[in-house]
C-alpha atoms as a PDB file:
ATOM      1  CA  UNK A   1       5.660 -15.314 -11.353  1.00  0.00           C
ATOM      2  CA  UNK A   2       8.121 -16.290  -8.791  1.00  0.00           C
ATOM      3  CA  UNK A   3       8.602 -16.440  -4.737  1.00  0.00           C
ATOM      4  CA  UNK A   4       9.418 -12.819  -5.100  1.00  0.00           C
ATOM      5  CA  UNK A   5       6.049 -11.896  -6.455  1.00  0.00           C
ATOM      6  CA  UNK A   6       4.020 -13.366  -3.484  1.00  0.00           C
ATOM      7  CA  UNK A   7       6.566 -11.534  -1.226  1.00  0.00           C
ATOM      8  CA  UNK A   8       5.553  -8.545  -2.997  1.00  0.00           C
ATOM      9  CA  UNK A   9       2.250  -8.905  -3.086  1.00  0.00           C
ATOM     10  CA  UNK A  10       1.532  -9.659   0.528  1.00  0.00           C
ATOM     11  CA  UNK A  11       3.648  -6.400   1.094  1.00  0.00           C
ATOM     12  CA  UNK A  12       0.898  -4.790  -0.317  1.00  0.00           C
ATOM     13  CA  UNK A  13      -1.742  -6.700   1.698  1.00  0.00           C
ATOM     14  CA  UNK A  14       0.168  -5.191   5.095  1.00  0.00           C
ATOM     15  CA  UNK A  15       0.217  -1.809   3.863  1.00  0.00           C
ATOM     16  CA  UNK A  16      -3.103  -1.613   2.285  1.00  0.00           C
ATOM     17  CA  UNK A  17      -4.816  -3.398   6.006  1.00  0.00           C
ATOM     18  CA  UNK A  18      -2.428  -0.716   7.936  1.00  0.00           C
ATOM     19  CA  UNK A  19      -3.787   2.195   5.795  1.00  0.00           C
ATOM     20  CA  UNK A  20      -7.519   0.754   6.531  1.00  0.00           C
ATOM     21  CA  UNK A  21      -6.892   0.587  10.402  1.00  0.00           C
ATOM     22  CA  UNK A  22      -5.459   4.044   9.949  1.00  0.00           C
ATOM     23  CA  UNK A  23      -8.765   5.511   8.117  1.00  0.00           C
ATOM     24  CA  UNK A  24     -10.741   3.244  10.733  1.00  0.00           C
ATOM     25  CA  UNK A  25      -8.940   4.904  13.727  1.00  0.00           C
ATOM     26  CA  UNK A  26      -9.698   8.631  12.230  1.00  0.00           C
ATOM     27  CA  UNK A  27     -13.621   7.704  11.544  1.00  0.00           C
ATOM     28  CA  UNK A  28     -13.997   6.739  14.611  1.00  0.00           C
ATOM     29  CA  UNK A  29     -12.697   9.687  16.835  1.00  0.00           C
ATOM     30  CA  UNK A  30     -13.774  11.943  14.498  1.00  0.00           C
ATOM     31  CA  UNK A  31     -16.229  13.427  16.957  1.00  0.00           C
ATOM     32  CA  UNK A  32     -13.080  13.706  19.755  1.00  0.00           C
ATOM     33  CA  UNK A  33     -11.891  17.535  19.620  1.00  0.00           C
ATOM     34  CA  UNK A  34      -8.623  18.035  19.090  1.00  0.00           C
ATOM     35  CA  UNK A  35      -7.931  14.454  17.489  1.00  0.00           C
ATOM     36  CA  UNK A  36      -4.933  14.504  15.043  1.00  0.00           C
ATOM     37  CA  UNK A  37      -5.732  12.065  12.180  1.00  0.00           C
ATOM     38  CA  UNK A  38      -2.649  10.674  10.095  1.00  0.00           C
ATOM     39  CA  UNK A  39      -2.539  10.414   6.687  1.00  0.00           C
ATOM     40  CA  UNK A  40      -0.801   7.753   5.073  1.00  0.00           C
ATOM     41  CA  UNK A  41       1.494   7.444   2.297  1.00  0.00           C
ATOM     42  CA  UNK A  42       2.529   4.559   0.324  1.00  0.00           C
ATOM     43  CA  UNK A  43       6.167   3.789  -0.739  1.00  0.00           C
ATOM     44  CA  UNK A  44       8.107   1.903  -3.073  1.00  0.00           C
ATOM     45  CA  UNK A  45      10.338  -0.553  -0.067  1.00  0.00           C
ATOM     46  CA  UNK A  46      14.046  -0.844  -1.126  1.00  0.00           C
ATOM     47  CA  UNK A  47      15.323  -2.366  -3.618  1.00  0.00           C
ATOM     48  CA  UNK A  48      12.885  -0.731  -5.926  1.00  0.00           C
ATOM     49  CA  UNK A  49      10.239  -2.905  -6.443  1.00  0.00           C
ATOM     50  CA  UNK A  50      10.900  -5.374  -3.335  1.00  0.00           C
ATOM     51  CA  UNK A  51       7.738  -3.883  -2.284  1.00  0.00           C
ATOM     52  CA  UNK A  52       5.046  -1.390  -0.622  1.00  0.00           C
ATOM     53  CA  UNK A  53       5.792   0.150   3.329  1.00  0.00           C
ATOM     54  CA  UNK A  54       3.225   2.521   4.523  1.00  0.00           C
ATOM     55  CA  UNK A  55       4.186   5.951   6.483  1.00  0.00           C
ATOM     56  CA  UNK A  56       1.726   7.231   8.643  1.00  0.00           C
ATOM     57  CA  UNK A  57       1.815  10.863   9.560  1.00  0.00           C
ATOM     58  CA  UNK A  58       0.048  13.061  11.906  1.00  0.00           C
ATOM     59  CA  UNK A  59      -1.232  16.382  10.907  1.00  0.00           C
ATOM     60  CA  UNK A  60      -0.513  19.636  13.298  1.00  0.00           C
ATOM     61  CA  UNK A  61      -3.838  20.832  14.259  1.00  0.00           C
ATOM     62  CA  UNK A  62      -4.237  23.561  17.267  1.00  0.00           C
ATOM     63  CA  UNK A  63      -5.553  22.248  20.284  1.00  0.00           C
ATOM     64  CA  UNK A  64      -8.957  24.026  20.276  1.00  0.00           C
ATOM     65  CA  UNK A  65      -9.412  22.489  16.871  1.00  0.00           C
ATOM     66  CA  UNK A  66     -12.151  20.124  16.457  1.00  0.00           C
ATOM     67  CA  UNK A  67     -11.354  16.945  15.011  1.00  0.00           C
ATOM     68  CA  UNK A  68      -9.526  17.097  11.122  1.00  0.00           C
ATOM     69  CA  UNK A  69     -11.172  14.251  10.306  1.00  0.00           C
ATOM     70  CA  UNK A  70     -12.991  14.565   7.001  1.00  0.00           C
ATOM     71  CA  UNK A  71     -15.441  11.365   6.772  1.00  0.00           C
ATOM     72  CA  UNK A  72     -16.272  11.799   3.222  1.00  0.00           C
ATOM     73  CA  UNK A  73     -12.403  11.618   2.496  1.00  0.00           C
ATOM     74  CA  UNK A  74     -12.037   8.651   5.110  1.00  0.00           C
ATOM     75  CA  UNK A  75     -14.663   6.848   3.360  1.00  0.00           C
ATOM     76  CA  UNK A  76     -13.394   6.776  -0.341  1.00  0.00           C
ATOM     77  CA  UNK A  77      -9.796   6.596   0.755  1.00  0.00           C
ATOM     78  CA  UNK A  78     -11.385   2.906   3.065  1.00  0.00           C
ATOM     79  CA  UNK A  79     -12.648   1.993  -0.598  1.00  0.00           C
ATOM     80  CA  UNK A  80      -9.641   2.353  -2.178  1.00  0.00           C
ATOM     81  CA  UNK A  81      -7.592   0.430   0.347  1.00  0.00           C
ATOM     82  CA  UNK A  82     -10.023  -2.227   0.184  1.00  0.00           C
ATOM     83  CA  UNK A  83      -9.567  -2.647  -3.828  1.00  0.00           C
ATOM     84  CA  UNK A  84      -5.368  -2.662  -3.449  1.00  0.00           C
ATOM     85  CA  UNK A  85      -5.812  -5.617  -0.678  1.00  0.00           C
ATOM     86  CA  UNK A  86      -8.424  -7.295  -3.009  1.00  0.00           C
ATOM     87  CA  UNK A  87      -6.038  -6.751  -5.662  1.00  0.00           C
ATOM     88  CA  UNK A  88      -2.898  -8.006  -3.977  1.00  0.00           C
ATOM     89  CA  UNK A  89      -4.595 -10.941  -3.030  1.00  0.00           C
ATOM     90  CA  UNK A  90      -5.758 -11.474  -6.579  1.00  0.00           C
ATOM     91  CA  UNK A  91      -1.581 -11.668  -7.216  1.00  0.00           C
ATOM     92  CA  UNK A  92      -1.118 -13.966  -4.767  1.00  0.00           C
ATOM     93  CA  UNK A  93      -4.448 -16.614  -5.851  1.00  0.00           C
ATOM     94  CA  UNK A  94      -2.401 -15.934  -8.997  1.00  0.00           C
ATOM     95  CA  UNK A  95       1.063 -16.723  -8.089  1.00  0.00           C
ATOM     96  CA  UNK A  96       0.350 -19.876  -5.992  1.00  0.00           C
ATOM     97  CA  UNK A  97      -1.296 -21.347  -9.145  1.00  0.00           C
ATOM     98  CA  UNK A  98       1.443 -20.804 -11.272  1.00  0.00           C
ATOM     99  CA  UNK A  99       4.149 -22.098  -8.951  1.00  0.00           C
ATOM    100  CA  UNK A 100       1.244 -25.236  -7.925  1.00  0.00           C
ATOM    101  CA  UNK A 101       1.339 -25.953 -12.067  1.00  0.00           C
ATOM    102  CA  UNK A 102       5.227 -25.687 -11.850  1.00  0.00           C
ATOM    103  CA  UNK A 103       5.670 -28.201  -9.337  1.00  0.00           C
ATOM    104  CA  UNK A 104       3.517 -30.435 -11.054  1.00  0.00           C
ATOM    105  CA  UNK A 105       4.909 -30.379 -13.801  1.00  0.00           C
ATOM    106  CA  UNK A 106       8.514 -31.193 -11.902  1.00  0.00           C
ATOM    107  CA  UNK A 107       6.677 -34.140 -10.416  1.00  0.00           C
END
Protein backbone atom coordinates (compact mmCIF):
# COMPACT_ATOMS: atom_id res chain seq x y z
CA UNK A 1 0.00 0.00 0.00
CA UNK A 2 1.35 3.35 -0.71
CA UNK A 3 0.51 7.31 -0.12
CA UNK A 4 -1.75 6.86 -3.06
CA UNK A 5 -3.92 4.31 -1.37
CA UNK A 6 -4.79 6.52 1.70
CA UNK A 7 -5.49 9.32 -0.88
CA UNK A 8 -7.84 6.98 -2.34
CA UNK A 9 -9.35 5.78 0.37
CA UNK A 10 -10.25 8.97 2.14
CA UNK A 11 -11.79 9.88 -1.35
CA UNK A 12 -14.13 7.43 -0.57
CA UNK A 13 -14.71 8.58 3.03
CA UNK A 14 -15.85 12.25 1.38
CA UNK A 15 -18.08 10.74 -1.02
CA UNK A 16 -19.60 8.09 1.04
CA UNK A 17 -20.27 11.14 4.23
CA UNK A 18 -21.62 13.48 1.17
CA UNK A 19 -23.99 10.69 -0.06
CA UNK A 20 -25.15 10.22 3.81
CA UNK A 21 -25.84 14.06 4.26
CA UNK A 22 -27.60 13.76 0.95
CA UNK A 23 -30.02 10.73 2.15
CA UNK A 24 -30.13 12.72 5.60
CA UNK A 25 -31.33 15.96 3.85
CA UNK A 26 -34.20 13.89 1.79
CA UNK A 27 -35.43 11.97 5.19
CA UNK A 28 -35.81 14.80 6.72
CA UNK A 29 -38.06 17.00 4.39
CA UNK A 30 -39.70 14.20 3.31
CA UNK A 31 -42.95 15.46 4.77
CA UNK A 32 -42.27 19.13 2.81
CA UNK A 33 -44.55 19.00 -0.49
CA UNK A 34 -42.98 19.60 -3.38
CA UNK A 35 -39.33 18.75 -2.03
CA UNK A 36 -36.98 17.53 -4.85
CA UNK A 37 -34.66 14.85 -3.34
CA UNK A 38 -31.25 14.15 -5.25
CA UNK A 39 -29.96 11.05 -5.90
CA UNK A 40 -26.45 10.45 -5.91
CA UNK A 41 -24.10 8.71 -8.04
CA UNK A 42 -20.69 7.56 -7.46
CA UNK A 43 -17.77 7.94 -9.96
CA UNK A 44 -14.53 6.66 -10.75
CA UNK A 45 -12.29 10.51 -10.28
CA UNK A 46 -9.70 10.86 -13.13
CA UNK A 47 -7.06 9.16 -13.68
CA UNK A 48 -8.98 5.97 -13.34
CA UNK A 49 -8.60 4.80 -10.10
CA UNK A 50 -7.25 8.20 -8.41
CA UNK A 51 -10.47 7.90 -6.72
CA UNK A 52 -14.40 8.22 -5.88
CA UNK A 53 -16.37 11.99 -6.56
CA UNK A 54 -19.99 11.94 -5.83
CA UNK A 55 -22.72 13.72 -8.26
CA UNK A 56 -25.72 14.72 -6.74
CA UNK A 57 -28.77 15.20 -8.86
CA UNK A 58 -32.16 16.52 -8.39
CA UNK A 59 -35.15 14.77 -9.69
CA UNK A 60 -38.00 16.89 -11.74
CA UNK A 61 -41.06 16.48 -9.76
CA UNK A 62 -44.31 18.84 -10.51
CA UNK A 63 -44.92 21.33 -8.06
CA UNK A 64 -48.18 19.93 -6.59
CA UNK A 65 -46.21 16.77 -6.01
CA UNK A 66 -45.76 15.69 -2.57
CA UNK A 67 -42.41 14.97 -1.51
CA UNK A 68 -40.35 11.98 -3.81
CA UNK A 69 -38.80 10.96 -0.98
CA UNK A 70 -39.05 7.21 -0.50
CA UNK A 71 -37.85 6.49 3.29
CA UNK A 72 -37.58 2.85 2.89
CA UNK A 73 -35.08 3.56 -0.07
CA UNK A 74 -33.36 6.44 2.04
CA UNK A 75 -32.88 4.09 4.77
CA UNK A 76 -31.01 1.11 3.07
CA UNK A 77 -29.21 3.41 0.69
CA UNK A 78 -27.92 5.41 4.67
CA UNK A 79 -26.80 1.66 5.41
CA UNK A 80 -24.95 1.20 2.58
CA UNK A 81 -23.08 4.48 2.76
CA UNK A 82 -22.31 3.77 6.21
CA UNK A 83 -20.52 0.25 5.27
CA UNK A 84 -18.30 2.08 2.18
CA UNK A 85 -17.09 4.82 4.94
CA UNK A 86 -16.52 1.92 7.46
CA UNK A 87 -14.83 0.24 4.75
CA UNK A 88 -12.63 3.04 3.51
CA UNK A 89 -11.57 3.65 6.81
CA UNK A 90 -10.73 0.00 7.27
CA UNK A 91 -8.08 0.90 4.10
CA UNK A 92 -6.77 3.59 5.69
CA UNK A 93 -6.23 1.71 9.62
CA UNK A 94 -4.68 -0.57 6.98
CA UNK A 95 -2.42 1.58 5.04
CA UNK A 96 -1.00 3.62 7.98
CA UNK A 97 0.19 0.28 9.46
CA UNK A 98 1.92 -0.80 6.60
CA UNK A 99 3.72 2.45 5.85
CA UNK A 100 4.25 2.73 10.21
CA UNK A 101 6.10 -1.01 9.70
CA UNK A 102 7.98 0.53 6.64
CA UNK A 103 9.42 3.30 8.40
CA UNK A 104 10.49 1.20 11.04
CA UNK A 105 12.04 -0.88 9.37
CA UNK A 106 14.09 2.25 7.55
CA UNK A 107 14.92 3.31 11.08
Amino acid sequence: MSISTLHISASGLQASASALANSAHSVANMNTAGFEPARATFQESSPAGGGVTLSVQGRQMQASEASGTDFATEATNSLVYKAQFDLSAKVIQAADENLGTLIDIKA
